[in-house]
C-alpha atoms as a PDB file:
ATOM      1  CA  UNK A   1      27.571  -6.943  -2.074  1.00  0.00           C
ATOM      2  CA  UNK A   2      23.841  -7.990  -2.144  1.00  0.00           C
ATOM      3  CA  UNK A   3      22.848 -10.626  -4.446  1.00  0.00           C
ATOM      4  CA  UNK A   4      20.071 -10.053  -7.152  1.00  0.00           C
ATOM      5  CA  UNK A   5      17.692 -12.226  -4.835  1.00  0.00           C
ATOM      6  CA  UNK A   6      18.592  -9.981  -1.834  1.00  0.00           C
ATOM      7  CA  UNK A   7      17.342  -7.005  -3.685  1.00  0.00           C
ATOM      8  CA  UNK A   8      14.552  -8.580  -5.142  1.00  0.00           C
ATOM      9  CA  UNK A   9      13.627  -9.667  -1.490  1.00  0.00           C
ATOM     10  CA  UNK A  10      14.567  -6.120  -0.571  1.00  0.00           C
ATOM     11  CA  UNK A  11      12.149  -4.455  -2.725  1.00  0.00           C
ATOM     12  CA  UNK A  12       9.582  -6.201  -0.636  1.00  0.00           C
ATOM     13  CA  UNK A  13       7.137  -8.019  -3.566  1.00  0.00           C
ATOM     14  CA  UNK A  14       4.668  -9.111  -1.333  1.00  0.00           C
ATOM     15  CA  UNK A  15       3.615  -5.348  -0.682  1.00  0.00           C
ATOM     16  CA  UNK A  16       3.219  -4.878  -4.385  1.00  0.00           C
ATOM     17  CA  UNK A  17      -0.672  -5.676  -4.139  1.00  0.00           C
ATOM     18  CA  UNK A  18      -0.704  -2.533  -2.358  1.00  0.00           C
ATOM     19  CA  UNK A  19       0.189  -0.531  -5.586  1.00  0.00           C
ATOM     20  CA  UNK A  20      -1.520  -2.929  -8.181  1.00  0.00           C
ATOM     21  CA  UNK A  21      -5.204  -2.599  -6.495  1.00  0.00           C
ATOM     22  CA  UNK A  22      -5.750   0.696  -6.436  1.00  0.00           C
ATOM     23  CA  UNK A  23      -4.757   1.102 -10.184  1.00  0.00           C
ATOM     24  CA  UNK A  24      -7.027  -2.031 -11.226  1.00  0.00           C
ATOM     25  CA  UNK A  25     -10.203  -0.447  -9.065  1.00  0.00           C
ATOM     26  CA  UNK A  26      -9.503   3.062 -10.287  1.00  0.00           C
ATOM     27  CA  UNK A  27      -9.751   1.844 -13.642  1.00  0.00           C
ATOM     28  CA  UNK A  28     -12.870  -0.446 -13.026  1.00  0.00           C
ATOM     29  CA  UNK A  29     -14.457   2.991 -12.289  1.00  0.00           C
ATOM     30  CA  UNK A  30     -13.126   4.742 -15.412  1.00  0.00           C
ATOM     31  CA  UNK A  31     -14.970   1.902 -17.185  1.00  0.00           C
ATOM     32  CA  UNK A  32     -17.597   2.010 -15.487  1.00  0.00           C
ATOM     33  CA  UNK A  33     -17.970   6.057 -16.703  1.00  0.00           C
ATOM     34  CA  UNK A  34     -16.878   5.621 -20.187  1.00  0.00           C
ATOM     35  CA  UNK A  35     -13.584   6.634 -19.860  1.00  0.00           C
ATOM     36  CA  UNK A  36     -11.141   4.053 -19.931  1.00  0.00           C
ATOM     37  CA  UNK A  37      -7.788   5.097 -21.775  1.00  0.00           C
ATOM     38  CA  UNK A  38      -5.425   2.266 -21.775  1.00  0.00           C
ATOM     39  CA  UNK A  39      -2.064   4.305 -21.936  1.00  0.00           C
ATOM     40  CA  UNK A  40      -2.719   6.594 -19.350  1.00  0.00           C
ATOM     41  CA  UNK A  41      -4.174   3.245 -16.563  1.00  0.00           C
ATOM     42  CA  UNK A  42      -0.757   1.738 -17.855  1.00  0.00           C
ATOM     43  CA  UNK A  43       1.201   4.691 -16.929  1.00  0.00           C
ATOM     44  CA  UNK A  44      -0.541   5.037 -13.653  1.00  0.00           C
ATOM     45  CA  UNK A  45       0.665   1.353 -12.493  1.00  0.00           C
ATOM     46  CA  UNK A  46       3.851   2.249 -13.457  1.00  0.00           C
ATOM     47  CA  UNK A  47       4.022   5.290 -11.493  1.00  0.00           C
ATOM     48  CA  UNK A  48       2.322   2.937  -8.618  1.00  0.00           C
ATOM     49  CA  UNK A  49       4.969   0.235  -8.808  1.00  0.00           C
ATOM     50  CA  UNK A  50       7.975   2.259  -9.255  1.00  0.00           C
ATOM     51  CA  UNK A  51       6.995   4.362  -6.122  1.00  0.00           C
ATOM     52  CA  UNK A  52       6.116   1.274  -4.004  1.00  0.00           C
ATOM     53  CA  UNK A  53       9.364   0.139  -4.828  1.00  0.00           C
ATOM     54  CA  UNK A  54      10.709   3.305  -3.564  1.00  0.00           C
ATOM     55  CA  UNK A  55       9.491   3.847  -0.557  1.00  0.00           C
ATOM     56  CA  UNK A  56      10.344   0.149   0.514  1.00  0.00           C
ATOM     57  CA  UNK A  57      14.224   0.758   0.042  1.00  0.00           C
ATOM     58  CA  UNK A  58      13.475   4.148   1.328  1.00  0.00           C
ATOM     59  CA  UNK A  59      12.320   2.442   4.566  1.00  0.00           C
ATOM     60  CA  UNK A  60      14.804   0.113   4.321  1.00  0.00           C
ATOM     61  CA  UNK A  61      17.476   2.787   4.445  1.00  0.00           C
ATOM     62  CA  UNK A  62      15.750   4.703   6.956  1.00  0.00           C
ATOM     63  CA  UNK A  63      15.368   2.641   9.338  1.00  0.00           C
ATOM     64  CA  UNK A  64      18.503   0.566   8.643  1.00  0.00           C
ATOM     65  CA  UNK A  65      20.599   4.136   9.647  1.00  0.00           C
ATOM     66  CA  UNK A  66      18.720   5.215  12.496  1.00  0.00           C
ATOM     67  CA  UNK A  67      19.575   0.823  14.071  1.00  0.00           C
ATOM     68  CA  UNK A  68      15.697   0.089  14.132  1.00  0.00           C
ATOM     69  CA  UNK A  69      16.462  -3.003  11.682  1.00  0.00           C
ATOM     70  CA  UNK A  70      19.205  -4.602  13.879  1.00  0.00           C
ATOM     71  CA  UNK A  71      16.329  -7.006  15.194  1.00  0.00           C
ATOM     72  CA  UNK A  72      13.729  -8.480  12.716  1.00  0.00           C
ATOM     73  CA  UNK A  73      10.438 -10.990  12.424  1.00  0.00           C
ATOM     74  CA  UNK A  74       9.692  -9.921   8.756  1.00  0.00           C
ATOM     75  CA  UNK A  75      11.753 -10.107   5.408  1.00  0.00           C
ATOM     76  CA  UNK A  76      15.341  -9.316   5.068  1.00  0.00           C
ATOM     77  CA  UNK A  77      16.356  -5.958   5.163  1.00  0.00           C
ATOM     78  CA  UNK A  78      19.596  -5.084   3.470  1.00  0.00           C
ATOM     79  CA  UNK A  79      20.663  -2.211   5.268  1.00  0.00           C
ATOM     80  CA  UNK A  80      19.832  -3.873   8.728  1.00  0.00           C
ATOM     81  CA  UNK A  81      21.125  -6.916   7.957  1.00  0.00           C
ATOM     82  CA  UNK A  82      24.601  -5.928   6.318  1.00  0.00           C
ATOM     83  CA  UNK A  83      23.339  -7.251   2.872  1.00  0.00           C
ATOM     84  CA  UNK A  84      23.945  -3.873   0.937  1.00  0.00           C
ATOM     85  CA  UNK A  85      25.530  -0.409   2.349  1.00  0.00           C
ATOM     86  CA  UNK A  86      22.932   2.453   3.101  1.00  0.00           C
ATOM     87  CA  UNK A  87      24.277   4.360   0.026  1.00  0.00           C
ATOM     88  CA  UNK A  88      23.677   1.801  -2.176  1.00  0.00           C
ATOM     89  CA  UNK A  89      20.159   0.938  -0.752  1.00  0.00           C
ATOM     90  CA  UNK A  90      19.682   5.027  -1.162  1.00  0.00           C
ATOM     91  CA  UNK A  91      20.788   4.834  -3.998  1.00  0.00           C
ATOM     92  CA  UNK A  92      18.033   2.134  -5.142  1.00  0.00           C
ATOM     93  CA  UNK A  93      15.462   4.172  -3.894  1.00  0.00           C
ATOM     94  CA  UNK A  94      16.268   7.614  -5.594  1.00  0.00           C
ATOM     95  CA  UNK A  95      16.626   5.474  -8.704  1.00  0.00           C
ATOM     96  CA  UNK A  96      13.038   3.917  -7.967  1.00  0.00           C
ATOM     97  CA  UNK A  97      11.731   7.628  -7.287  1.00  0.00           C
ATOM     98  CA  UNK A  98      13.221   8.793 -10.331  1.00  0.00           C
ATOM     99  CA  UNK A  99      11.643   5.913 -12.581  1.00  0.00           C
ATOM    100  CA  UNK A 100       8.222   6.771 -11.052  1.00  0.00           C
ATOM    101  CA  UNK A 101       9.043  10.545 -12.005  1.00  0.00           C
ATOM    102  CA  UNK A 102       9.349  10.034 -15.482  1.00  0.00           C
ATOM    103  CA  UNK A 103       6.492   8.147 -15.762  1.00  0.00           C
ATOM    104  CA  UNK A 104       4.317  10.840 -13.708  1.00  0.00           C
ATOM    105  CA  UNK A 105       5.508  13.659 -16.363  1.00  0.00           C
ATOM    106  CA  UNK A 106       4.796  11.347 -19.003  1.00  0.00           C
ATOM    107  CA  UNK A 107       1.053  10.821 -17.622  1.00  0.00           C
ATOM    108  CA  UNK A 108       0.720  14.626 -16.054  1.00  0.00           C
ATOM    109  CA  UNK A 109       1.845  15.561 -20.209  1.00  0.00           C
ATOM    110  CA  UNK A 110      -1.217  13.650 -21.103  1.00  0.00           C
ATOM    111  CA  UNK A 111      -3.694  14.584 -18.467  1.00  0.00           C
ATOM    112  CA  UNK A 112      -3.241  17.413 -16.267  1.00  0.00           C
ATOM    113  CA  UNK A 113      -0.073  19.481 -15.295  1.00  0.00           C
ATOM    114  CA  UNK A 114      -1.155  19.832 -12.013  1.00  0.00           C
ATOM    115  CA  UNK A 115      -0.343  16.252 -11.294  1.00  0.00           C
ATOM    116  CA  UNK A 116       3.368  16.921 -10.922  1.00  0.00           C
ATOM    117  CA  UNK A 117       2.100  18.538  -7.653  1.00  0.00           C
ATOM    118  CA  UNK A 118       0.611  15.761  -6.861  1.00  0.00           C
ATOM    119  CA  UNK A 119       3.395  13.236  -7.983  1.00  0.00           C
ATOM    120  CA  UNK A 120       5.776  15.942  -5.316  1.00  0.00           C
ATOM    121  CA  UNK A 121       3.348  15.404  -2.589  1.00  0.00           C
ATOM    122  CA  UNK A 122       3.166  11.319  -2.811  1.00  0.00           C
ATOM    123  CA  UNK A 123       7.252  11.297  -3.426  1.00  0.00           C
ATOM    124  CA  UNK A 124       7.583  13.515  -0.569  1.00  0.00           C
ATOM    125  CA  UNK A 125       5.372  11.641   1.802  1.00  0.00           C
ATOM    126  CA  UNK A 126       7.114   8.215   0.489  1.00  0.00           C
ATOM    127  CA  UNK A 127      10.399   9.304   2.026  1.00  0.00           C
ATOM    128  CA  UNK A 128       9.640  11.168   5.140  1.00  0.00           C
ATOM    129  CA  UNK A 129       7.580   8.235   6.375  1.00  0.00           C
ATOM    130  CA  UNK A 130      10.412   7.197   8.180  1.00  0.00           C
ATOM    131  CA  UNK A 131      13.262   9.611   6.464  1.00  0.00           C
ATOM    132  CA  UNK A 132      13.857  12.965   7.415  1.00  0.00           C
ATOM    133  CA  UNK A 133      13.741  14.461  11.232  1.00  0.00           C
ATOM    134  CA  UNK A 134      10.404  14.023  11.841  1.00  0.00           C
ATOM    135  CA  UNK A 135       9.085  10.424  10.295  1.00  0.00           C
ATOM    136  CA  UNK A 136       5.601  10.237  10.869  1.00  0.00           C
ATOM    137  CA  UNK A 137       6.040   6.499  10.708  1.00  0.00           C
ATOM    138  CA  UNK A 138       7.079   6.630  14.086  1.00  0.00           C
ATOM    139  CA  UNK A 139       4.912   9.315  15.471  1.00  0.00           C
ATOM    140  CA  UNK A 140       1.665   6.714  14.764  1.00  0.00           C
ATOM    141  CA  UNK A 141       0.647   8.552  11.633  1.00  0.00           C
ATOM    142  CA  UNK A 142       1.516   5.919   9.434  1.00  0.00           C
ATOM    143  CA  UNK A 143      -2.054   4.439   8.739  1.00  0.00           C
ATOM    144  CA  UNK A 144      -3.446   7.877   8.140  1.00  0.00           C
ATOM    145  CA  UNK A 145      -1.302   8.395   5.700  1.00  0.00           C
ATOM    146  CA  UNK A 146      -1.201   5.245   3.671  1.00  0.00           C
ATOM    147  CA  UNK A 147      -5.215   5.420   3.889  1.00  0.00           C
ATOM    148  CA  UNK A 148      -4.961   8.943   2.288  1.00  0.00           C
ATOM    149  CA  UNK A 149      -2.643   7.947  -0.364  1.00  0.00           C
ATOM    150  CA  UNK A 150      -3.009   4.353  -1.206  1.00  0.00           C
ATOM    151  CA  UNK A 151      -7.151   4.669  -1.264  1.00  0.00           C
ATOM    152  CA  UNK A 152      -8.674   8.373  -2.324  1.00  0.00           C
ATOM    153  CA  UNK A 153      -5.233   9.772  -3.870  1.00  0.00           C
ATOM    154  CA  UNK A 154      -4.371   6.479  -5.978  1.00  0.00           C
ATOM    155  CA  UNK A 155      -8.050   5.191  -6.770  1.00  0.00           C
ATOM    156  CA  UNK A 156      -9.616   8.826  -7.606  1.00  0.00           C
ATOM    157  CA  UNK A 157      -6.280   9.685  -9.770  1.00  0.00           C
ATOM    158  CA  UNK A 158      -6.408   6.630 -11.689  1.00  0.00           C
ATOM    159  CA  UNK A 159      -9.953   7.678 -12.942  1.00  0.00           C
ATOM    160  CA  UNK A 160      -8.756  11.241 -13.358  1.00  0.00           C
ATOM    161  CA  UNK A 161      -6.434  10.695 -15.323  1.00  0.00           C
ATOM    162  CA  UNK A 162      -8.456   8.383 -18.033  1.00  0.00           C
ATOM    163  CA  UNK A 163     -11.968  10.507 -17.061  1.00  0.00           C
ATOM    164  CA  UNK A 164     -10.516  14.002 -16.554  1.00  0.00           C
ATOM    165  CA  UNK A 165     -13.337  14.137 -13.925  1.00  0.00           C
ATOM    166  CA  UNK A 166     -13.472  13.179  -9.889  1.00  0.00           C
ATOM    167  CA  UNK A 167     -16.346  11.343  -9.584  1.00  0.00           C
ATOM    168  CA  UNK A 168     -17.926  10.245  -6.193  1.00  0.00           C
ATOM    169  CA  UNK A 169     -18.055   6.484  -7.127  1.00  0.00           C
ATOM    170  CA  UNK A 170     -14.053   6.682  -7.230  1.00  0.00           C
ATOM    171  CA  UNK A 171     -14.092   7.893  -3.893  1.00  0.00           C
ATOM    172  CA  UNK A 172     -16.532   5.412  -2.301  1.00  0.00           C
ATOM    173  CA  UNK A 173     -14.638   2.275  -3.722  1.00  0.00           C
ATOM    174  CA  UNK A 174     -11.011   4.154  -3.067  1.00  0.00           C
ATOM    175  CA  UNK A 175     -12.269   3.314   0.967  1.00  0.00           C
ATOM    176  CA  UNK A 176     -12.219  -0.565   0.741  1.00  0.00           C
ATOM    177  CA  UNK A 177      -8.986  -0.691  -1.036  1.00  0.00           C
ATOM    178  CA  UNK A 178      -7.628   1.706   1.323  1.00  0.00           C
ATOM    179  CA  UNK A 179      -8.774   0.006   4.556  1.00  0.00           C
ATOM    180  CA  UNK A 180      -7.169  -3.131   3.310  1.00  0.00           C
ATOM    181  CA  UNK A 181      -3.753  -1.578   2.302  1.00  0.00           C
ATOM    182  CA  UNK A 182      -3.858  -0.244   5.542  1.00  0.00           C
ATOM    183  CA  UNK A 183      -4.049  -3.535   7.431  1.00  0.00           C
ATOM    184  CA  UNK A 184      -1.355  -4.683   5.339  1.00  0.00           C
ATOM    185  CA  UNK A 185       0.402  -2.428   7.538  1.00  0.00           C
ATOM    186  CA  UNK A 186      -1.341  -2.942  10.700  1.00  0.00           C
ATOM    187  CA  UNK A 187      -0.056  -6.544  10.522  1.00  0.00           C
ATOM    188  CA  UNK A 188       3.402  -5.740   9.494  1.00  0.00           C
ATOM    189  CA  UNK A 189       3.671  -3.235  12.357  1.00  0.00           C
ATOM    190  CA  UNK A 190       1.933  -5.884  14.993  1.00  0.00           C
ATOM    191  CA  UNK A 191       4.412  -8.698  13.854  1.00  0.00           C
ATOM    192  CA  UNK A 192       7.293  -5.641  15.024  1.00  0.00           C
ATOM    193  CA  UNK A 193       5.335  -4.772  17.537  1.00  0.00           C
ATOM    194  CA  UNK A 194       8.038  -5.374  20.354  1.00  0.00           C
ATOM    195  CA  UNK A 195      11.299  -4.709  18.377  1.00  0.00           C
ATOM    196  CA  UNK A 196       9.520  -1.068  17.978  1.00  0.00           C
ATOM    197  CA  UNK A 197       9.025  -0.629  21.164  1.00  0.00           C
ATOM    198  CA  UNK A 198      12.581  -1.139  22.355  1.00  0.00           C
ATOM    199  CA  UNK A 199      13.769   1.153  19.677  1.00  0.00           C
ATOM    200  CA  UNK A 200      11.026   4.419  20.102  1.00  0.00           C
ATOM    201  CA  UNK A 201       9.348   3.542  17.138  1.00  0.00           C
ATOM    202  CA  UNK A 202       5.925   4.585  18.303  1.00  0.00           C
ATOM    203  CA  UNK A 203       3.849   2.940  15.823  1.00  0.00           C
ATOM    204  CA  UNK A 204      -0.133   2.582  15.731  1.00  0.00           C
ATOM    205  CA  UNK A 205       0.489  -0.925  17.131  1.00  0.00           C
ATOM    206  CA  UNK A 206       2.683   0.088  19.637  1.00  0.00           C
ATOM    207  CA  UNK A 207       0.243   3.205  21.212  1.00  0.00           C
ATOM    208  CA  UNK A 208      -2.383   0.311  21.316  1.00  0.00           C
ATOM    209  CA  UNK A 209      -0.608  -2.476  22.246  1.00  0.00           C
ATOM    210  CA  UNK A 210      -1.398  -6.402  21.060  1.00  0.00           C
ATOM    211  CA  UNK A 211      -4.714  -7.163  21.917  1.00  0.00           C
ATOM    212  CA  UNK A 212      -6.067  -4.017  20.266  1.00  0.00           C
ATOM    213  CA  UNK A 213      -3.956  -4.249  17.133  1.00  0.00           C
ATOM    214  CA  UNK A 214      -5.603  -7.378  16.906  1.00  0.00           C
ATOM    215  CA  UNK A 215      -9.173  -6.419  17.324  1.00  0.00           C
ATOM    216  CA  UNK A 216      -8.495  -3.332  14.659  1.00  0.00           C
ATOM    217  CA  UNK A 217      -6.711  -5.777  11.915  1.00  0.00           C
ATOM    218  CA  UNK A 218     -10.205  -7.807  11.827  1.00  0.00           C
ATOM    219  CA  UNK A 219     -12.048  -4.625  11.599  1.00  0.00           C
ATOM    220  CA  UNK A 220     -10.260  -3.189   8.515  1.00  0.00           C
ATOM    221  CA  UNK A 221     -10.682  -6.496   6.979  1.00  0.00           C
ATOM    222  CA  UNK A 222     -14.341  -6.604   7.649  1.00  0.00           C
ATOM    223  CA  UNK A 223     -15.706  -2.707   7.193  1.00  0.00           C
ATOM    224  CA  UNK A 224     -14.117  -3.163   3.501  1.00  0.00           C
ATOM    225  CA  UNK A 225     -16.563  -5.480   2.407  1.00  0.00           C
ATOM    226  CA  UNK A 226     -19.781  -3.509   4.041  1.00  0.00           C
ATOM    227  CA  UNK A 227     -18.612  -0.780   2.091  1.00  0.00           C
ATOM    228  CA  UNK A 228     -18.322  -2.421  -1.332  1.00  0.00           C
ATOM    229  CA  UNK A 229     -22.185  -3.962  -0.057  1.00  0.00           C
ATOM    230  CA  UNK A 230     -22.803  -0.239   0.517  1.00  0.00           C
ATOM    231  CA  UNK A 231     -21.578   0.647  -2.989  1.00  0.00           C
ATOM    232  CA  UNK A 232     -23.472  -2.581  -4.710  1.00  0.00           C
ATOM    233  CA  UNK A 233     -26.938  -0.771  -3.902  1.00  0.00           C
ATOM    234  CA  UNK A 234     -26.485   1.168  -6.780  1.00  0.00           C
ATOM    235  CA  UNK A 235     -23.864  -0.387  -8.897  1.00  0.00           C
ATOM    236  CA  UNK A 236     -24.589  -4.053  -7.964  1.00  0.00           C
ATOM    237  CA  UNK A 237     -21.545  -5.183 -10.477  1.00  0.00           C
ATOM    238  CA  UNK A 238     -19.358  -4.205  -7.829  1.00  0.00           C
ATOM    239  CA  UNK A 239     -20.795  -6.588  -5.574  1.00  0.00           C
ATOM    240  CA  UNK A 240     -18.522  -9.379  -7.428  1.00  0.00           C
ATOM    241  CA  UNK A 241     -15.450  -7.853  -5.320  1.00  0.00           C
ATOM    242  CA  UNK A 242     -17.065  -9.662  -2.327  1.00  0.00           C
ATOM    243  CA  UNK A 243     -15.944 -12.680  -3.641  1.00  0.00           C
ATOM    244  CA  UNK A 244     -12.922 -12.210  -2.638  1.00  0.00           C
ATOM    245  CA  UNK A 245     -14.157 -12.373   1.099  1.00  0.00           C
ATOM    246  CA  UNK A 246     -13.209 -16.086   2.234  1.00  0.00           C
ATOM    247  CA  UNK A 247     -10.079 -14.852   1.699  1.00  0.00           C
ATOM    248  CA  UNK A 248     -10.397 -12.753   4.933  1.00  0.00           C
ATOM    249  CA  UNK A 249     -10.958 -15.784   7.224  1.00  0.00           C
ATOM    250  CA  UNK A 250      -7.492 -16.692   7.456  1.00  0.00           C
ATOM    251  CA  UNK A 251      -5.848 -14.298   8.171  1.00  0.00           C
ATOM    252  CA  UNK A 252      -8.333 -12.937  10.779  1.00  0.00           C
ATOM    253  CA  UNK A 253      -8.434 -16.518  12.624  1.00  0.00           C
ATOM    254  CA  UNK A 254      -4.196 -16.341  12.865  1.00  0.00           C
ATOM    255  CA  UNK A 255      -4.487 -12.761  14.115  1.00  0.00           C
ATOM    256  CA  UNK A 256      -6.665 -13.566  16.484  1.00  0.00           C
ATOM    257  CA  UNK A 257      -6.019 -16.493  17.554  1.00  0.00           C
ATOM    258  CA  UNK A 258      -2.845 -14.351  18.963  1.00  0.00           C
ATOM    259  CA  UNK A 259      -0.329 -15.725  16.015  1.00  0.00           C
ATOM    260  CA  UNK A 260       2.926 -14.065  16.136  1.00  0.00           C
ATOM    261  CA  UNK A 261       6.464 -13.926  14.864  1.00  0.00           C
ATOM    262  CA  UNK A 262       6.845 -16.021  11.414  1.00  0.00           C
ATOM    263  CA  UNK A 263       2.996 -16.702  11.581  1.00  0.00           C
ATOM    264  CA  UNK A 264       1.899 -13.186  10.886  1.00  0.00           C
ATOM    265  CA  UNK A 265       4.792 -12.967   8.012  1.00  0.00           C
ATOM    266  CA  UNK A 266       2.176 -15.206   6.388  1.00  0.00           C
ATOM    267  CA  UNK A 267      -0.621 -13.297   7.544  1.00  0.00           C
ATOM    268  CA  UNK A 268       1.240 -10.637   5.759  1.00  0.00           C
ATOM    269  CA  UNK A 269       1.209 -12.166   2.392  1.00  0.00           C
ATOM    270  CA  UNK A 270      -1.991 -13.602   2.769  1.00  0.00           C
ATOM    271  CA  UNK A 271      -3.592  -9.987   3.533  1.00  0.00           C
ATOM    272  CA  UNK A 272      -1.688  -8.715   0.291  1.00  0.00           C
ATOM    273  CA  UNK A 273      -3.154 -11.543  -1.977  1.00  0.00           C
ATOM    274  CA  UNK A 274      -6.486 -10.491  -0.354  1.00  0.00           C
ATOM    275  CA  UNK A 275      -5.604  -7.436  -1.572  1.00  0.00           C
ATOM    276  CA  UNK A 276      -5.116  -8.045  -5.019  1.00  0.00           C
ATOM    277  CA  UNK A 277      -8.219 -10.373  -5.269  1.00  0.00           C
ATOM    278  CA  UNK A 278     -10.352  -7.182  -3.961  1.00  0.00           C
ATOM    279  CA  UNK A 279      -9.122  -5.511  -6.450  1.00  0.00           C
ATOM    280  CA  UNK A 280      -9.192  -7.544  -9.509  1.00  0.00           C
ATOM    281  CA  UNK A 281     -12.566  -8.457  -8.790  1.00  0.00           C
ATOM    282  CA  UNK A 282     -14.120  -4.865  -7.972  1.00  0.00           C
ATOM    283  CA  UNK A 283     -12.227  -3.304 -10.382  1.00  0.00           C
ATOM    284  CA  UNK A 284     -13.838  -6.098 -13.040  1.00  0.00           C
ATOM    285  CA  UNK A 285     -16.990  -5.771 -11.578  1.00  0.00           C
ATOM    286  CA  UNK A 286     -17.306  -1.862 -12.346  1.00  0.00           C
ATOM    287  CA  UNK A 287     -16.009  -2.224 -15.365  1.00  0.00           C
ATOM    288  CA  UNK A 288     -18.788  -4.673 -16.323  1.00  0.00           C
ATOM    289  CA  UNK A 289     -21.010  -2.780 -15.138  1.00  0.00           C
END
């Protein structure tokens, strides 16, 4: 039986930056229009949270069934490592898709209906990226996909669903925060980068090998903060989000500096509290503006 700690651990809390930044910048940009609705941005992190909770026990069971967990870098994973039975970690994530379900109805009830179609899609592409017979998790499709959702879908329905309205400076600063949630990944996938490839988990990392992986973490942790320059020529508020920056150094220098094993576990958390810092201080800067 896994301890509180092992599921806490199992829920993965250092990807939660992932969920939190896209809410906080998608609500910068409500602001920023006159639209801010504090219920609705607080159901919207809930919905974030609960399904980024989801989709890492998802994973967990996932890849703990198919025996792609049987040799880990990273954090403990309780299927893989005997912690917790797959129908118990299964059951943790329907429970986590089912919190996140409420909370969508509750914030489709007061915005649009036509984001329970939404809510399907997201909840659908949560579990098949590495449930189901064809995971595109291992088919190199992963970043796409967590670009897609994590940036336009999360940062653009945030402001929906205070605005009622899709406006074009959602999308342009749903691309930063999506670039960086996607190296979040990158570097998660580089530090597995070998176990995958024993296993047939044909990952991103894996089609391009180390050196490459390497080369494409620092560029989605520098094209970010072009595009929030980009965005600054006419809303120069946002440019406060490139104070967050420095923060980038780090991590870049360990990657390439060809760190590995337990040194890109902290390149891992260090990329999520850039994250988070992106996000709190672009979100605040369109909101002051």
């Amino acid at each position: 039986m896994a301890t509180p700690a092992q599921w806490l651990a199992g829920a993965r809390p250092r990807t939660l930056p992932a969920a939190l930044a896209p809410v906080l910048v998608g609500t910068g940009a409500a602001v920023a229009l006159d639209g801010f609705r504090l219920v609705p941005a607080l159901l919207a992190l809930l919905v974030a949270l609960a399904l980024q909770v989801a989709v890492n026990y998802a994973n967990d069971y996932s890849d703990g069934t198919r025996g792609t967990d049987a040799d880990r870098v990273g954090p403990m994973r309780l299927v893989g490592s005997g912690a917790a039975t797959p129908r118990q970690v299964l059951v943790a994530a329907l429970a986590s898709f089912a919190a996140a379900g409420v909370a969508g109805l509750a914030l489709a009830a007061l915005s649009s209906w036509w984001l329970v179609a939404v809510g399907a899609v997201c909840m659908a592409a949560a579990w098949t990226y590495t449930g189901g017979p064809l995971p595109y998790g291992y088919r190199a499709l992963g970043e796409v996909f967590v670009f897609v959702f994590f940036g336009p879908v999360a940062v653009v329905g945030t402001t929906f669903v205070q605005t009622g309205t899709l406006p074009g400076l959602a999308f342009a600063v749903s691309v930063p925060i999506g670039l960086l949630i996607v190296a979040i990944l990158v570097v998660n996938n580089l530090r597995d980068i070998e176990g995958d490839g024993r296993v047939g988990k044909r990952t991103l990392a894996v089609l391009l090998g180390d050196r490459a992986t390497r080369v494409a973490f620092a560029a989605l942790l520098l094209v970010p903060f072009l595009v929030i320059a980009a965005v600054g020529i006419t809303r120069p508020s946002a440019l406060l989000g490139l104070a967050a920056a420095p923060l980038a150094l780090a991590p870049v220098r360990t990657v390439l500096s060809g760190g590995c094993g337990p040194a890109l576990i902290g390149v891992l958390a260090s990329t999520g509290v850039l994250t988070l810092a992106t996000g709190v201080l672009l979100g605040l800067g369109l909101a002051l503006g």
